[in-house]
PDB file of N, CA and C in Angstrom:
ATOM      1  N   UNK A   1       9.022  20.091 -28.711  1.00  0.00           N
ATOM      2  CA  UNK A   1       9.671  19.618 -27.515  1.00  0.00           C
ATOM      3  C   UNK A   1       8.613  19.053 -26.569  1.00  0.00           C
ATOM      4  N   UNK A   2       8.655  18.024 -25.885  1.00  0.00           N
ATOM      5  CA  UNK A   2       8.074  17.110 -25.097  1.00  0.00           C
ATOM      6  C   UNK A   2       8.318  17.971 -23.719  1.00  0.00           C
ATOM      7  N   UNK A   3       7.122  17.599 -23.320  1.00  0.00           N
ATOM      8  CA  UNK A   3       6.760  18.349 -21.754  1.00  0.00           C
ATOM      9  C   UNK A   3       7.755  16.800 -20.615  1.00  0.00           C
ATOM     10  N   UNK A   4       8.906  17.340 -19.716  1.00  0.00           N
ATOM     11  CA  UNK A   4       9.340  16.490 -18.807  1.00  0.00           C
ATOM     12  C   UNK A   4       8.656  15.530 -18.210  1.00  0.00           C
ATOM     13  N   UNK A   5       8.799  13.836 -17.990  1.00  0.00           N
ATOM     14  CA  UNK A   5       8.525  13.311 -17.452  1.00  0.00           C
ATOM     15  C   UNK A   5       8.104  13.644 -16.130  1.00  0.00           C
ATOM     16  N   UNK A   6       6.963  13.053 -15.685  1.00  0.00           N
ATOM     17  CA  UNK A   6       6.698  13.167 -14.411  1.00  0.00           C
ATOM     18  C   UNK A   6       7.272  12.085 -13.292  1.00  0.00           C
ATOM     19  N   UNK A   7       7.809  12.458 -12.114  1.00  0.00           N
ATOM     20  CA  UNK A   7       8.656  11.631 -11.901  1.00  0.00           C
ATOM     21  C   UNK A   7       7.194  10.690 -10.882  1.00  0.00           C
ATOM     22  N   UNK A   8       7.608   9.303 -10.943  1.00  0.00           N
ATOM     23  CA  UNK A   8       6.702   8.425 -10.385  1.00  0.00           C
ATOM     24  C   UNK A   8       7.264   7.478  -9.404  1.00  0.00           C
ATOM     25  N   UNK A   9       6.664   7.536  -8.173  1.00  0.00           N
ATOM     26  CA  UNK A   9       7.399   7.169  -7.016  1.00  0.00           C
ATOM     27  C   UNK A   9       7.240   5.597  -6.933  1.00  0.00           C
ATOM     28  N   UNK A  10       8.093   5.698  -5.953  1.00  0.00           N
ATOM     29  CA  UNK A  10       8.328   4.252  -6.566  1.00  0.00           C
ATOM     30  C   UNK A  10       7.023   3.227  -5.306  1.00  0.00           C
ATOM     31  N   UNK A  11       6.810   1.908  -5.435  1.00  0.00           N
ATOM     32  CA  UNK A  11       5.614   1.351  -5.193  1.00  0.00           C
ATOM     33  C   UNK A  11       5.892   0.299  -4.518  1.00  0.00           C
ATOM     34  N   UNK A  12       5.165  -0.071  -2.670  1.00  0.00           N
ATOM     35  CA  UNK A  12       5.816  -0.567  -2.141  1.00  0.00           C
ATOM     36  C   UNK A  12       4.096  -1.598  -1.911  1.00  0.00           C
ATOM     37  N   UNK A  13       4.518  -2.620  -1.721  1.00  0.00           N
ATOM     38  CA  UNK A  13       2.724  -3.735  -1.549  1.00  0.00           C
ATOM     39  C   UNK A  13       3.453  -4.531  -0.149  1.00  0.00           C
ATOM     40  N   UNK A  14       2.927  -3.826   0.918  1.00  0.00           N
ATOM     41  CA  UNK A  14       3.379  -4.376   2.987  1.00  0.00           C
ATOM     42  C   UNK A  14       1.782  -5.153   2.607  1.00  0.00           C
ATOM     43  N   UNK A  15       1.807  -6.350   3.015  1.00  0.00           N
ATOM     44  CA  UNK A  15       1.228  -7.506   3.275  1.00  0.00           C
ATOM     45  C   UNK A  15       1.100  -7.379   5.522  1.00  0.00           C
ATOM     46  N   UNK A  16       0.011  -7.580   5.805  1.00  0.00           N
ATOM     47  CA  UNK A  16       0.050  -7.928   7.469  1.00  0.00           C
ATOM     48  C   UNK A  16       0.261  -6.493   7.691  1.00  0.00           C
ATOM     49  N   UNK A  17      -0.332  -5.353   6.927  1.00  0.00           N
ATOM     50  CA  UNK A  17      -0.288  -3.992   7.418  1.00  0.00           C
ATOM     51  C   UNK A  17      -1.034  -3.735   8.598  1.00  0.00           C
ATOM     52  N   UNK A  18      -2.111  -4.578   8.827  1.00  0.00           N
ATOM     53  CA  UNK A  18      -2.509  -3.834   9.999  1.00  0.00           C
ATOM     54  C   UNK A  18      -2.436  -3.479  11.112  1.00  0.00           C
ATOM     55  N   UNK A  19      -0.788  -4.284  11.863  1.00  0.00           N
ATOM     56  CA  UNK A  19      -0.423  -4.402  12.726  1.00  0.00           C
ATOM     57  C   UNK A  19       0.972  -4.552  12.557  1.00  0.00           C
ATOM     58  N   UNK A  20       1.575  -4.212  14.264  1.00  0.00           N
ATOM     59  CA  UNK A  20       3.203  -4.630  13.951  1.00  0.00           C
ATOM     60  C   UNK A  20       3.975  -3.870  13.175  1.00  0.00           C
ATOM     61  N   UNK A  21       4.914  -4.864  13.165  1.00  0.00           N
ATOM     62  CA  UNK A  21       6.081  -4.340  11.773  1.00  0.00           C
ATOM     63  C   UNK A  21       5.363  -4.036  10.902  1.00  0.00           C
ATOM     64  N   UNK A  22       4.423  -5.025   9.688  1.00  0.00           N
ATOM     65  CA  UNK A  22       3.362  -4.332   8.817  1.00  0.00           C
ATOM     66  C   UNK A  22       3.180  -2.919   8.634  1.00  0.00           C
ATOM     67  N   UNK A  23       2.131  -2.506  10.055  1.00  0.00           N
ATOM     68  CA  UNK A  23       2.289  -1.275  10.642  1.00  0.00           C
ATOM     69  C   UNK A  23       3.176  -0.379  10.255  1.00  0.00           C
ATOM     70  N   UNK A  24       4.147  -0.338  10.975  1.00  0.00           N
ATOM     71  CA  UNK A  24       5.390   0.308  10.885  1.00  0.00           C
ATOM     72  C   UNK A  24       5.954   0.591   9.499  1.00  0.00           C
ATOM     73  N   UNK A  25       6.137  -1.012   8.944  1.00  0.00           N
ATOM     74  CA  UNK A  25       6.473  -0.367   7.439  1.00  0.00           C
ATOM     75  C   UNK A  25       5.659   0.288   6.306  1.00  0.00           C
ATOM     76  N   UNK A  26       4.393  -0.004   6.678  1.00  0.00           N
ATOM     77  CA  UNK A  26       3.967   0.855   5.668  1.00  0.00           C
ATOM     78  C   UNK A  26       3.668   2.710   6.109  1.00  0.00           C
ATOM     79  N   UNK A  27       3.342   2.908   7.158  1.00  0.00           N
ATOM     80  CA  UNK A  27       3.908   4.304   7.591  1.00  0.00           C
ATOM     81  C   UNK A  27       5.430   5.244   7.327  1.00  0.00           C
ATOM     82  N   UNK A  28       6.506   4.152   7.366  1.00  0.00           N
ATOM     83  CA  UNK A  28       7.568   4.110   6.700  1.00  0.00           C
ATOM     84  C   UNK A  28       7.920   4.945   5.587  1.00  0.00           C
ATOM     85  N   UNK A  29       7.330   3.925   4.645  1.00  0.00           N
ATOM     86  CA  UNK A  29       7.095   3.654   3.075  1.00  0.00           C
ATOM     87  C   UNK A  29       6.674   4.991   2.944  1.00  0.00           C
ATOM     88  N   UNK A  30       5.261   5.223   2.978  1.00  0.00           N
ATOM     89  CA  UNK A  30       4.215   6.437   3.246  1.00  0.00           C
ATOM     90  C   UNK A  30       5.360   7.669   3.560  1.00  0.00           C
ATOM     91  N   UNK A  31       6.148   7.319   4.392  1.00  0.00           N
ATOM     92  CA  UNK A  31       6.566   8.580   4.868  1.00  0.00           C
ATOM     93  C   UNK A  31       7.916   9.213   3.967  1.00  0.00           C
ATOM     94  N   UNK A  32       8.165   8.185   3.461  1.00  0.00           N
ATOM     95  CA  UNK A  32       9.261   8.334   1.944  1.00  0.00           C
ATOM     96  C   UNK A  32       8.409   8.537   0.893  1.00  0.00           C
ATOM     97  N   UNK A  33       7.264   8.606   0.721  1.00  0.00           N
ATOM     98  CA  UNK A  33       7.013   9.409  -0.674  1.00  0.00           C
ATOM     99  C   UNK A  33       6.329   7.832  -1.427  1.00  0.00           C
ATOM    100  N   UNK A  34       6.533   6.887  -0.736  1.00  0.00           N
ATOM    101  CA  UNK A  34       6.353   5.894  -1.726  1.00  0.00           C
ATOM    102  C   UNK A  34       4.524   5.853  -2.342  1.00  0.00           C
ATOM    103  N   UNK A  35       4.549   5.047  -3.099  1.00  0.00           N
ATOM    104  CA  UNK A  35       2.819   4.858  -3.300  1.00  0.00           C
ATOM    105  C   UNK A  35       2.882   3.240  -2.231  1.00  0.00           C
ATOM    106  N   UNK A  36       1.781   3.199  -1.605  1.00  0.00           N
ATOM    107  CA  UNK A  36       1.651   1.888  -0.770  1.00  0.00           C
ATOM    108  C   UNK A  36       0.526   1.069  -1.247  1.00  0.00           C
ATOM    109  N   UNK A  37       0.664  -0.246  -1.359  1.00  0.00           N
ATOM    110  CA  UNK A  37      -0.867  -0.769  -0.989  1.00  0.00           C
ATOM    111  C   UNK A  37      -0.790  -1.806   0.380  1.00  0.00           C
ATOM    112  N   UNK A  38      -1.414  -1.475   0.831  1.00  0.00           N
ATOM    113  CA  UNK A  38      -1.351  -1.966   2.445  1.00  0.00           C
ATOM    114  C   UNK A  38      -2.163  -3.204   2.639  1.00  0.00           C
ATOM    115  N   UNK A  39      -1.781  -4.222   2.988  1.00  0.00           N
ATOM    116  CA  UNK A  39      -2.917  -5.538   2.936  1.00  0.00           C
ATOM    117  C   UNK A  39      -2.733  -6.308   4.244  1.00  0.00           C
ATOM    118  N   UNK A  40      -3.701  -6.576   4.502  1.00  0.00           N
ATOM    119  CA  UNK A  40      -4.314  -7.388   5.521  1.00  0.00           C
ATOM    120  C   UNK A  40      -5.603  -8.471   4.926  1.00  0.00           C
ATOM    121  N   UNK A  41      -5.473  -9.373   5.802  1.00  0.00           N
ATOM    122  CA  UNK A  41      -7.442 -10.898   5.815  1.00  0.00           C
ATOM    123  C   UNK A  41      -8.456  -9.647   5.502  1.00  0.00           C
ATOM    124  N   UNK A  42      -8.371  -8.724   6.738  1.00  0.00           N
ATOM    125  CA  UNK A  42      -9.733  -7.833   7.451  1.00  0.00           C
ATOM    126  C   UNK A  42      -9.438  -6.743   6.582  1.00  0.00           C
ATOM    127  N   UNK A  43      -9.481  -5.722   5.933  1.00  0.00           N
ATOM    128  CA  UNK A  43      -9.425  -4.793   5.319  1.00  0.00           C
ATOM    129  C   UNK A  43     -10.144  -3.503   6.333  1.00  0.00           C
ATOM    130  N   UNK A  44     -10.776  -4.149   7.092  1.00  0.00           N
ATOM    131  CA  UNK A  44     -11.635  -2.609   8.297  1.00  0.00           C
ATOM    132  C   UNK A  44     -10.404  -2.220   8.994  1.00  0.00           C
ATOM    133  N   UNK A  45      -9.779  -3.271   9.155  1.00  0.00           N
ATOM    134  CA  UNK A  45      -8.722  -3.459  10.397  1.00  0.00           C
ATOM    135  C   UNK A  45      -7.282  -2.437   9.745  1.00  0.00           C
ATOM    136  N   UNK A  46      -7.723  -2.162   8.760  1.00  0.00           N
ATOM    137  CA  UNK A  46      -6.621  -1.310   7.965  1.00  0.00           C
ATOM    138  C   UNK A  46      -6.339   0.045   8.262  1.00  0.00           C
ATOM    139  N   UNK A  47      -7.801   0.453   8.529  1.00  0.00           N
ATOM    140  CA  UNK A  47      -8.127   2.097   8.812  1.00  0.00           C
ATOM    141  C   UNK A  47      -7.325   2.628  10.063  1.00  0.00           C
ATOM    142  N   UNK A  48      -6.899   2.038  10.830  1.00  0.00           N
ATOM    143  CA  UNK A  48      -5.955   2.638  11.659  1.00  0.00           C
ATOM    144  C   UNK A  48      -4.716   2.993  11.051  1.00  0.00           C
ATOM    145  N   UNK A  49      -4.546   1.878  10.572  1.00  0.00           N
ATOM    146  CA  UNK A  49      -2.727   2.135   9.656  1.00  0.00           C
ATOM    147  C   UNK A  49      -2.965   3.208   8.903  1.00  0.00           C
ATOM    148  N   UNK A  50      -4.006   3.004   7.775  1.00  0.00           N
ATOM    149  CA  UNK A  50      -4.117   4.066   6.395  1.00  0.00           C
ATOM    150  C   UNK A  50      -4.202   5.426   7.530  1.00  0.00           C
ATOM    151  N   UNK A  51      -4.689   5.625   8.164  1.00  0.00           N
ATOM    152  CA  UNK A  51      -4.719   7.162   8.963  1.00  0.00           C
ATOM    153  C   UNK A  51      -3.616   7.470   9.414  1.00  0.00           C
ATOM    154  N   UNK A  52      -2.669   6.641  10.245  1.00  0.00           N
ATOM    155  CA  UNK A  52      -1.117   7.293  10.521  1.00  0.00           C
ATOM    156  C   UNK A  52      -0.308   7.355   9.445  1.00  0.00           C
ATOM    157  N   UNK A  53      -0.752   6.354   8.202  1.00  0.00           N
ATOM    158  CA  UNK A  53       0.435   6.551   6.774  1.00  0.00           C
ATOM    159  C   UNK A  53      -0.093   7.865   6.519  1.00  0.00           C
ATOM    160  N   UNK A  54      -1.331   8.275   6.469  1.00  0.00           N
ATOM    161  CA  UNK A  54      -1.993   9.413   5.723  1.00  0.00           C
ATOM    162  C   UNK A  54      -1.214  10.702   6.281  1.00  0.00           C
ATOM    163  N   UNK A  55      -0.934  10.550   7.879  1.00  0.00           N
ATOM    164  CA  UNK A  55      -0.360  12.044   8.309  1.00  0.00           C
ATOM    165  C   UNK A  55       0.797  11.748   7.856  1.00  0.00           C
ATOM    166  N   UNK A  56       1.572  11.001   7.558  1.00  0.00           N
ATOM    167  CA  UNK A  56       3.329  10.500   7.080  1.00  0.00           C
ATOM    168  C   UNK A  56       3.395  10.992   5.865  1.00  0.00           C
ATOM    169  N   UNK A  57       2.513  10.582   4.795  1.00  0.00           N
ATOM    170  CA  UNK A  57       2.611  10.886   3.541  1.00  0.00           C
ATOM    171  C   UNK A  57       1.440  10.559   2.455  1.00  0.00           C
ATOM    172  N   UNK A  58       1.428   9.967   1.326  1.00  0.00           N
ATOM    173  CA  UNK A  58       0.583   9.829   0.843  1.00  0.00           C
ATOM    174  C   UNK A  58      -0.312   8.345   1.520  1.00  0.00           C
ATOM    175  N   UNK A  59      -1.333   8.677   0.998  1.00  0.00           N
ATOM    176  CA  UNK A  59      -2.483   7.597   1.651  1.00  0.00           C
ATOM    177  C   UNK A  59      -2.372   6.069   0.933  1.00  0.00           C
ATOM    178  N   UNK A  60      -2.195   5.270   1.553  1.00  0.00           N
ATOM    179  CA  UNK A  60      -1.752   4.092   0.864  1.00  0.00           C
ATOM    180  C   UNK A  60      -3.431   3.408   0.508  1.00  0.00           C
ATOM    181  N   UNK A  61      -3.343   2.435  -0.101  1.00  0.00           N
ATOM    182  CA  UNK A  61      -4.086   1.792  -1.057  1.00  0.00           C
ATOM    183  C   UNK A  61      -4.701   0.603  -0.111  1.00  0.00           C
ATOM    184  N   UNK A  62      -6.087   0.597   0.610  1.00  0.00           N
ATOM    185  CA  UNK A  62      -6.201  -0.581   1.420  1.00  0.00           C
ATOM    186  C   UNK A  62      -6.878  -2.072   0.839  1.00  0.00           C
ATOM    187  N   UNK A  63      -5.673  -2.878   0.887  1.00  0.00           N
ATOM    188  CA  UNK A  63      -6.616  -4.338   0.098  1.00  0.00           C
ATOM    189  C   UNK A  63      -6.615  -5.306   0.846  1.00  0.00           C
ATOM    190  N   UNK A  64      -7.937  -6.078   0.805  1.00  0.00           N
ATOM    191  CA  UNK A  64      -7.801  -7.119   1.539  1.00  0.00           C
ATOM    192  C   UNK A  64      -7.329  -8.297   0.637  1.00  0.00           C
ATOM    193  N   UNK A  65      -6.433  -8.999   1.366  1.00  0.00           N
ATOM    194  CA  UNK A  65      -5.397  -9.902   1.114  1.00  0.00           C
ATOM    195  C   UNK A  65      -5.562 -11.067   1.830  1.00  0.00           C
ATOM    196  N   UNK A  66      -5.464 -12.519   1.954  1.00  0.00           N
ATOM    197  CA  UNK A  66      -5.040 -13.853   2.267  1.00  0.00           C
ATOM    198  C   UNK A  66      -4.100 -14.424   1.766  1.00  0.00           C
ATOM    199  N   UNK A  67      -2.689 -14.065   2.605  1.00  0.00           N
ATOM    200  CA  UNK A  67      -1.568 -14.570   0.946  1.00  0.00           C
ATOM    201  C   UNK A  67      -1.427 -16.105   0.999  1.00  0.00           C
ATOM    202  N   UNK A  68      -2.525 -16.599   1.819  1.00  0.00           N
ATOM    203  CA  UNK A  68      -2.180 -18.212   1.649  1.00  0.00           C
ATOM    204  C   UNK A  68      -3.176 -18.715   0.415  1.00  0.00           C
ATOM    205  N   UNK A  69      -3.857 -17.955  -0.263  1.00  0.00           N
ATOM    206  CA  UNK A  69      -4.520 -17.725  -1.260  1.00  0.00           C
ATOM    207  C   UNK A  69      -4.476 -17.364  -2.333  1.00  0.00           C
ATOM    208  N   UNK A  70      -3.866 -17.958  -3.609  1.00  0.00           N
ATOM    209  CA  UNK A  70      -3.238 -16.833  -4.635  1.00  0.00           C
ATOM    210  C   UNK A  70      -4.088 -16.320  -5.169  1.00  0.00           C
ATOM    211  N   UNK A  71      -5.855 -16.388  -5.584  1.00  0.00           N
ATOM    212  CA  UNK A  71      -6.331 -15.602  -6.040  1.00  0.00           C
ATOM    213  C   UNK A  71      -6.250 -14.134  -5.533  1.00  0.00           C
ATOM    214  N   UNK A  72      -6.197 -14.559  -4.340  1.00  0.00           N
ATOM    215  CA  UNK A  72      -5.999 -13.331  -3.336  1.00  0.00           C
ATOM    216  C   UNK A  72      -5.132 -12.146  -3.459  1.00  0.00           C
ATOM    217  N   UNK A  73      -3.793 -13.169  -3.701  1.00  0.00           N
ATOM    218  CA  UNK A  73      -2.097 -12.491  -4.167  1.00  0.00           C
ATOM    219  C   UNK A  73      -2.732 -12.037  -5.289  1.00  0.00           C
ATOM    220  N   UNK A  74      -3.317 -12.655  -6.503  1.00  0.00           N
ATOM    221  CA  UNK A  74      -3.193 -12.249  -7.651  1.00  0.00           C
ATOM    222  C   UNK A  74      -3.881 -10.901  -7.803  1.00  0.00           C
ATOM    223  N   UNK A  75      -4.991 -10.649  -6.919  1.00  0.00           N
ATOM    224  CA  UNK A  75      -6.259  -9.543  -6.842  1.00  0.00           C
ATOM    225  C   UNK A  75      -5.232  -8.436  -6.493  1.00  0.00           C
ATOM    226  N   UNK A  76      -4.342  -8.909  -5.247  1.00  0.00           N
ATOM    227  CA  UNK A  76      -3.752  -7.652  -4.844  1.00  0.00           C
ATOM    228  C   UNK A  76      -2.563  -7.010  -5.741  1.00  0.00           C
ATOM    229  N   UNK A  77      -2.135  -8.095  -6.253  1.00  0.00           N
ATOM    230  CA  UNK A  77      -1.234  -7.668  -7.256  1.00  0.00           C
ATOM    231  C   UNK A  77      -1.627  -6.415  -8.095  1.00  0.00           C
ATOM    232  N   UNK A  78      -2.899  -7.114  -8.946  1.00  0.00           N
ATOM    233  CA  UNK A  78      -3.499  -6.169  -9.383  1.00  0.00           C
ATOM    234  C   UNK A  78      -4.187  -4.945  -9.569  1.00  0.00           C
ATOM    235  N   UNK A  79      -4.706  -4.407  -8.308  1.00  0.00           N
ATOM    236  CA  UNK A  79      -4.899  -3.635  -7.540  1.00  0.00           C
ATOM    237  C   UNK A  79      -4.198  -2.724  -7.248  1.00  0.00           C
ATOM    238  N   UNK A  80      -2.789  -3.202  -6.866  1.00  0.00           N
ATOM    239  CA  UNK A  80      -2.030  -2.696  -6.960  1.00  0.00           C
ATOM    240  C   UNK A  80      -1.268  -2.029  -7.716  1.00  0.00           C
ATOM    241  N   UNK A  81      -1.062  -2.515  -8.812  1.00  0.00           N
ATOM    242  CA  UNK A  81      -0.484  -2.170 -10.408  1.00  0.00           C
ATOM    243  C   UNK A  81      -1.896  -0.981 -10.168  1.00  0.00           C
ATOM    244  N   UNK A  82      -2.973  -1.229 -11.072  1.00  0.00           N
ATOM    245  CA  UNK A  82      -4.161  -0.026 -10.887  1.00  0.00           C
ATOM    246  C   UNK A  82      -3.790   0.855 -10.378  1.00  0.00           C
ATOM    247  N   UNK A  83      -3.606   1.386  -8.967  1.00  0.00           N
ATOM    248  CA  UNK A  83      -4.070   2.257  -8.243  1.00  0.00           C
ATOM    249  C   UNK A  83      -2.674   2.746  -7.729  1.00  0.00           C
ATOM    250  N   UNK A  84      -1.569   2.636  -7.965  1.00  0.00           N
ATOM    251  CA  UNK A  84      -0.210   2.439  -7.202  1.00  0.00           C
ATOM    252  C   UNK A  84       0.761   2.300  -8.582  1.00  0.00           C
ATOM    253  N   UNK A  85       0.565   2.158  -9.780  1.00  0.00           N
ATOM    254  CA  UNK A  85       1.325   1.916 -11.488  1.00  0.00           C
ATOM    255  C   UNK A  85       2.235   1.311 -11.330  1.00  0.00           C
TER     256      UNK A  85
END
């Protein structure tokens, strides 16, 4: 007999986290259990958010992002998948 699935939460990628709505939703997210990856240009500029998601729930994933950039999209994508499944 097979040991039960582990259940795996589900995975939310807030773009413009470091501020704002951004902000807000990924604390949100965080605070439902979700896995986050949180993206912003500045990635320093993140550490405020990742610290209020962190008291909400789990610690979201900080990437720096330019989504007018798809290598950018594509990095975070990935990153995301990685660290967030």
């Amino acid at each position: 007999m097979s040991p039960p699935a582990l259940p795996v939460p589900p995975v939310a990628v807030v773009t413009g986290a470091n501020r704002g709505i951004g902000r807000a939703i990924t604390v949100a997210f965080a605070a439902a259990g979700f896995a986050v990856a949180a993206s912003a240009r500045d990635p320093a500029s993140l550490a405020d958010t990742v610290a209020e998601a962190e008291r909400a729930g789990p610690t979201p994933v900080p990437v720096a992002c330019d989504v007018r950039d798809e290598a950018s999209v594509e990095a975070l994508a990935a990153r995301a998948d990685r660290r967030c499944g």
